[in-house]
C-alpha atoms as a PDB file:
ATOM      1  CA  UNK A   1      26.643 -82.379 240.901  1.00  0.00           C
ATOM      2  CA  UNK A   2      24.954 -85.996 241.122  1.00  0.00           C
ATOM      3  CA  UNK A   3      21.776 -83.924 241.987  1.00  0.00           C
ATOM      4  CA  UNK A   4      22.113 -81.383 238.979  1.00  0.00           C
ATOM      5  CA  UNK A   5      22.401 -84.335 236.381  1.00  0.00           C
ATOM      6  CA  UNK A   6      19.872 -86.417 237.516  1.00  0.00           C
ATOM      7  CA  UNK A   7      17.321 -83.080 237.580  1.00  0.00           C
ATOM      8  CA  UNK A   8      18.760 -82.580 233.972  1.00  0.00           C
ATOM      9  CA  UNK A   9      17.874 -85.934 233.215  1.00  0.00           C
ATOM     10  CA  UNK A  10      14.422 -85.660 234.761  1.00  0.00           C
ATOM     11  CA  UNK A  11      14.387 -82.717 232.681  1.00  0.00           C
ATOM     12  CA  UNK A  12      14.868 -84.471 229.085  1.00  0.00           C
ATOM     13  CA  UNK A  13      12.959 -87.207 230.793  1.00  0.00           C
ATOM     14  CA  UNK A  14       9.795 -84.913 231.105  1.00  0.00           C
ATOM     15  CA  UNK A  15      10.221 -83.158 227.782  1.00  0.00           C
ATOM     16  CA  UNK A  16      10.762 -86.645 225.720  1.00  0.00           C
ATOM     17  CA  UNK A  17       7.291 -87.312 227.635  1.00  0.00           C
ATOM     18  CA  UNK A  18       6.089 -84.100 226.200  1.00  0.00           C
ATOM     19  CA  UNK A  19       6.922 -84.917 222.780  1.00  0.00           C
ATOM     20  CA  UNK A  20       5.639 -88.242 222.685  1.00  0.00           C
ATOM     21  CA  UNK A  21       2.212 -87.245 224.072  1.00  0.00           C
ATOM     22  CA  UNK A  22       2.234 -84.309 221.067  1.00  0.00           C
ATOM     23  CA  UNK A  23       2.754 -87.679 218.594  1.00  0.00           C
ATOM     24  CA  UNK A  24      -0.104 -89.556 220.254  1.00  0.00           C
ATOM     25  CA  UNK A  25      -1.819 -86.545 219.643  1.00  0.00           C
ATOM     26  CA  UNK A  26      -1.309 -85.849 216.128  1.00  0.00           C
ATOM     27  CA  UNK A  27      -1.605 -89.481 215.655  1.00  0.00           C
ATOM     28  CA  UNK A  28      -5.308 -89.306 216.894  1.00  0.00           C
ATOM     29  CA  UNK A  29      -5.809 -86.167 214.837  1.00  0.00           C
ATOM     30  CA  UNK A  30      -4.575 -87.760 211.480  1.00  0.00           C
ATOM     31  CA  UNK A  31      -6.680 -91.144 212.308  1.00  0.00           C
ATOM     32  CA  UNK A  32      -9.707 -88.803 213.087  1.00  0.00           C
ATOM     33  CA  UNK A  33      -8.817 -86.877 210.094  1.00  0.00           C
ATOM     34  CA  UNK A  34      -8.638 -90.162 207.868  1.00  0.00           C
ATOM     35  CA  UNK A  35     -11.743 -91.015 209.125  1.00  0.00           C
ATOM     36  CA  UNK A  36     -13.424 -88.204 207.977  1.00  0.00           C
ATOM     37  CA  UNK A  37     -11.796 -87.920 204.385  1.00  0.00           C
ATOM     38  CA  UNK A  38     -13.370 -92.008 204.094  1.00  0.00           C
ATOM     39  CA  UNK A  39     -16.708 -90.689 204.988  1.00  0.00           C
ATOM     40  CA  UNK A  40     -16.421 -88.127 202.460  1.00  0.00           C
ATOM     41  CA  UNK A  41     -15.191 -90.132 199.888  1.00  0.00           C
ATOM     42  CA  UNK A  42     -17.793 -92.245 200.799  1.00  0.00           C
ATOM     43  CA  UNK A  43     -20.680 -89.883 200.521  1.00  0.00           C
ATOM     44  CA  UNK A  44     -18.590 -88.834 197.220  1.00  0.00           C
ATOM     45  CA  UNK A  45     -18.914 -92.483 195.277  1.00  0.00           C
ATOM     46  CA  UNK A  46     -22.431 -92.297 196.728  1.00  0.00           C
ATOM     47  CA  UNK A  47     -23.385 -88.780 194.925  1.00  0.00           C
ATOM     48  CA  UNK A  48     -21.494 -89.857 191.486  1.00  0.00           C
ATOM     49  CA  UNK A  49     -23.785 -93.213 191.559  1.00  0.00           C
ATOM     50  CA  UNK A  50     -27.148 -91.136 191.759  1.00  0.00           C
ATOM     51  CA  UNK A  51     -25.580 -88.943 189.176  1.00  0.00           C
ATOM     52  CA  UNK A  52     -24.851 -91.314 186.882  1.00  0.00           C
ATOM     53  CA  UNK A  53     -28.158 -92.964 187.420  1.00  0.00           C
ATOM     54  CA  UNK A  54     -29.737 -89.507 186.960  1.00  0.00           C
ATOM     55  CA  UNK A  55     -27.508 -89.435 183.516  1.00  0.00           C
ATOM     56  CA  UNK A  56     -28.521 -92.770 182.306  1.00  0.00           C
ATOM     57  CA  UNK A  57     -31.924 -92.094 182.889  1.00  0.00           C
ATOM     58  CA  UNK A  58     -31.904 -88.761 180.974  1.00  0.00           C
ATOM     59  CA  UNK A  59     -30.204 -90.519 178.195  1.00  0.00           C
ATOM     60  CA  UNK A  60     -32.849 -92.904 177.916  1.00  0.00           C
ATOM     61  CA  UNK A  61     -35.398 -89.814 177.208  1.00  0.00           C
ATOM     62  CA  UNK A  62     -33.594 -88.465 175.008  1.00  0.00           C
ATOM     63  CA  UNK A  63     -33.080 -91.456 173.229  1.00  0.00           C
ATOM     64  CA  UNK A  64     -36.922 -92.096 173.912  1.00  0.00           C
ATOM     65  CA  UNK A  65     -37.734 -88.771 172.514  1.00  0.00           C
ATOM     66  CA  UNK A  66     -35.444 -88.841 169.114  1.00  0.00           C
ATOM     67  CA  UNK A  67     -37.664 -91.932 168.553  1.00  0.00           C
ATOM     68  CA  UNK A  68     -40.882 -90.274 169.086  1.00  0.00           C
ATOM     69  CA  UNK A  69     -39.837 -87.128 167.291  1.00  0.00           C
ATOM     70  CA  UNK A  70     -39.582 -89.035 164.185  1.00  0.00           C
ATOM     71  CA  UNK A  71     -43.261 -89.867 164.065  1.00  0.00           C
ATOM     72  CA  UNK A  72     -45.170 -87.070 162.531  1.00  0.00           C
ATOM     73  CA  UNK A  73     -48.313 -88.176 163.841  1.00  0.00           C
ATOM     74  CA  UNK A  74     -49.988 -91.247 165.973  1.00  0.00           C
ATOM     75  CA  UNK A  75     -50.546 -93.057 162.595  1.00  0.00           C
ATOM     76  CA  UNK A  76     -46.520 -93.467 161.357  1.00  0.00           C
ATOM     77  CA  UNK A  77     -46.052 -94.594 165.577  1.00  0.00           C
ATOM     78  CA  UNK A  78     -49.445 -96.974 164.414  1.00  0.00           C
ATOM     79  CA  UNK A  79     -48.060 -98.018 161.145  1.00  0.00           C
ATOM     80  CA  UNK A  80     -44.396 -98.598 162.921  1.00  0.00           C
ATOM     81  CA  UNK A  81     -46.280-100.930 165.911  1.00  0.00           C
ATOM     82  CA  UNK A  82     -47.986-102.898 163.202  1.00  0.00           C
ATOM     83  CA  UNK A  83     -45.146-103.341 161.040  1.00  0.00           C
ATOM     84  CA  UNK A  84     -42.912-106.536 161.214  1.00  0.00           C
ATOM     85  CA  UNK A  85     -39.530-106.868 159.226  1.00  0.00           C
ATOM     86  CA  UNK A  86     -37.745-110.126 158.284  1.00  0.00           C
ATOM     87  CA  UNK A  87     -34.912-109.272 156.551  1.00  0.00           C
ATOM     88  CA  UNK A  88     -35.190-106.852 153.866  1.00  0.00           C
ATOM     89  CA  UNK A  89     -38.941-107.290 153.703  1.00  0.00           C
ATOM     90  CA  UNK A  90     -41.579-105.078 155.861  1.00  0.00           C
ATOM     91  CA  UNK A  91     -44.916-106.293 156.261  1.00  0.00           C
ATOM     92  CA  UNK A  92     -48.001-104.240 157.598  1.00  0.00           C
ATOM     93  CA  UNK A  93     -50.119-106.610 159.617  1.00  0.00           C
ATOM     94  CA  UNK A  94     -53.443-106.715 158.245  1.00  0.00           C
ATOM     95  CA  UNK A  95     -55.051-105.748 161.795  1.00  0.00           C
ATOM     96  CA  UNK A  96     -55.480-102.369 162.745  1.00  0.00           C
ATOM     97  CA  UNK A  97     -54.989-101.736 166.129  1.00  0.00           C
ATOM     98  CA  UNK A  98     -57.994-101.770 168.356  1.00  0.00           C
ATOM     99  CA  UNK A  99     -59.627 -98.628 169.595  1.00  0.00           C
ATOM    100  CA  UNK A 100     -58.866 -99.758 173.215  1.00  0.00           C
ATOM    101  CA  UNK A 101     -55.266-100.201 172.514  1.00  0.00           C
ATOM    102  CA  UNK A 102     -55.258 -97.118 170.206  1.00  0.00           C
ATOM    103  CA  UNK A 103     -56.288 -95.235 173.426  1.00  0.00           C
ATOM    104  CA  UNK A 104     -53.692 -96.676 175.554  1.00  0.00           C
ATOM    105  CA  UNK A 105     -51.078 -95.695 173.119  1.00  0.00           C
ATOM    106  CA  UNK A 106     -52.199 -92.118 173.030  1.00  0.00           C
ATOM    107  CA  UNK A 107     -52.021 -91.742 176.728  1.00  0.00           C
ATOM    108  CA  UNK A 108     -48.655 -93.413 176.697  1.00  0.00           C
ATOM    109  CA  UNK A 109     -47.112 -91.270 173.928  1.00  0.00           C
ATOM    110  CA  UNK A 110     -48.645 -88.147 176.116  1.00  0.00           C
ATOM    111  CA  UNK A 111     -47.303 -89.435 179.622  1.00  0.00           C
ATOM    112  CA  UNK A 112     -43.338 -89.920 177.970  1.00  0.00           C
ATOM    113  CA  UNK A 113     -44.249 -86.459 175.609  1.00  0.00           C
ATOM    114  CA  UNK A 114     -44.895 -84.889 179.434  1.00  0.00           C
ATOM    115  CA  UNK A 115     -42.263 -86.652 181.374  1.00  0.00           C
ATOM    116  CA  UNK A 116     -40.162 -85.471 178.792  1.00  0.00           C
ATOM    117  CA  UNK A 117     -40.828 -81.638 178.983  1.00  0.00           C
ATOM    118  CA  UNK A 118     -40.267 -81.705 182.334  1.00  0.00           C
ATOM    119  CA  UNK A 119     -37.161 -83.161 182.395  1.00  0.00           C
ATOM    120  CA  UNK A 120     -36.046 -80.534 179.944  1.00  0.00           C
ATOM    121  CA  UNK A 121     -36.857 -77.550 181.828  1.00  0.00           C
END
């Protein structure tokens, strides 16, 4: 009888072991599956940074290209560059702006006009 009980016991001894080797287990799987959901959470706040980077940076065209879209030609975006305001009087310089500049402007207003076409499409 002695013999029976303490096989029993060995028994509930081995199966306890069992169990507690099956909750070391799962522990590892739930820290290995923590560690995974940080990485993706992780690479998550990453991706929504470059996004809203992306979207700040398409706000500025657009905001770049309602300003441009109000000049009707390269002489209101000359007469607006040589125009100074102090409070509710405007003043046209009495300079026009040099051919050199003039040029510079014009492949300016064509780089942002291009850059922004392409970032419509």
């Amino acid at each position: 009888m002695e013999e029976t009980t303490n096989n029993k016991i060995k028994d509930a001894q081995n199966k306890l072991n069992e169990l507690d080797n099956k909750i070391l287990d799962k522990q590892a799987e739930d820290n290995s599956l923590n560690l995974k959901l940080e990485t993706i959470q992780s690479k998550l706040k990453d991706t929504n940074m470059i996004i809203n980077k992306k979207e700040d940076k398409i706000k500025q065209y657009e905001e770049q290209f309602n300003i441009m879209k109000n000049f009707k030609s390269y002489k209101d975006l000359e007469k607006e560059l040589t125009t100074y305001e102090v409070g509710v009087f405007k003043k046209q310089y009495d300079f026009e702006i040099s051919e050199e500049y003039s040029v510079k402007l014009k492949e300016i207003q064509k780089s942002k006009l291009i850059t922004l076409k392409m970032g419509m499409q």
